[in-house]
Protein backbone atom coordinates (compact mmCIF):
# COMPACT_ATOMS: atom_id res chain seq x y z
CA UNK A 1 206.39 133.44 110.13
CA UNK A 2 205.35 131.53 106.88
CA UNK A 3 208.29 129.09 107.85
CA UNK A 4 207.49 127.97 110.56
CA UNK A 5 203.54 128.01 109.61
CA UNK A 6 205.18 125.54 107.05
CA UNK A 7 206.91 123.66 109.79
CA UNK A 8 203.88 122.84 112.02
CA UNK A 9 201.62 121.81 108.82
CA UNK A 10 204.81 119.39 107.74
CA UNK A 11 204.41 118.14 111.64
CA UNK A 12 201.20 117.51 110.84
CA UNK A 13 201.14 115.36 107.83
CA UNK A 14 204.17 113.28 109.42
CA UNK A 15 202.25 112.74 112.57
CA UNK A 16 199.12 111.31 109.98
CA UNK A 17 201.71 109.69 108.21
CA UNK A 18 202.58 107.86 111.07
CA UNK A 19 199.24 107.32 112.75
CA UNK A 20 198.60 105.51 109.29
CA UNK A 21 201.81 103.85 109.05
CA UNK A 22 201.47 101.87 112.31
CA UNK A 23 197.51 101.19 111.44
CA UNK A 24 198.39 99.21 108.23
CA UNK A 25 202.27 97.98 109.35
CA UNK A 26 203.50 99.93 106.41
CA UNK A 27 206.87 100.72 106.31
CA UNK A 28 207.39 103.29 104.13
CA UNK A 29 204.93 105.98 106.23
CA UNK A 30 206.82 104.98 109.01
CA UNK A 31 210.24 106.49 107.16
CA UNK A 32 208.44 109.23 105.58
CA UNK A 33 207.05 110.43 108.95
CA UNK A 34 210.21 110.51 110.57
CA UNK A 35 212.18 112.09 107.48
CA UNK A 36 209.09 114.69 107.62
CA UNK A 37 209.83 115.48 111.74
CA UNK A 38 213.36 116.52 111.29
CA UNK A 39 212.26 118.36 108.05
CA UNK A 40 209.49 119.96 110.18
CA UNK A 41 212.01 120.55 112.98
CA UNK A 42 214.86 122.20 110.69
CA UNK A 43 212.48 124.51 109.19
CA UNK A 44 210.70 125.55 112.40
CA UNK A 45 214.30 126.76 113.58
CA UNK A 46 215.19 128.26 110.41
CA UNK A 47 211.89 130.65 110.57
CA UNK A 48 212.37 131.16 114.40
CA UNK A 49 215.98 132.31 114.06
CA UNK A 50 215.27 134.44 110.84
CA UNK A 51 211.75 136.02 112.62
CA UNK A 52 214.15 136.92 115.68
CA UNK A 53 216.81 138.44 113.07
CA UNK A 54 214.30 140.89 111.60
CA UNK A 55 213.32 142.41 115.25
């Protein structure tokens, strides 16, 4: 459960990241929020599959 609590706060900072990467052309937010959705993505299926393990 803390995983994928994890997963949806990472989600959020790359979705700020972007929303502030496209407001100020900066490139580098743009990467980082990207890099943070498959981050957010892995560990969102890492706590699903381990949460479903334990039942």
């Amino acid at each position: 459960m803390r995983k994928m609590l994890l997963a949806i706060f990472l989600m959020l900072i790359s979705i700020w990241c972007f929303c502030f990467g496209v407001a100020d052309n900066f490139a580098a937010l743009l990467y980082a929020s990207i890099i943070l959705l498959f981050i957010s993505i892995l560990v969102f299926a890492i706590g699903y599959s381990s949460d479903e393990k334990k039942k």
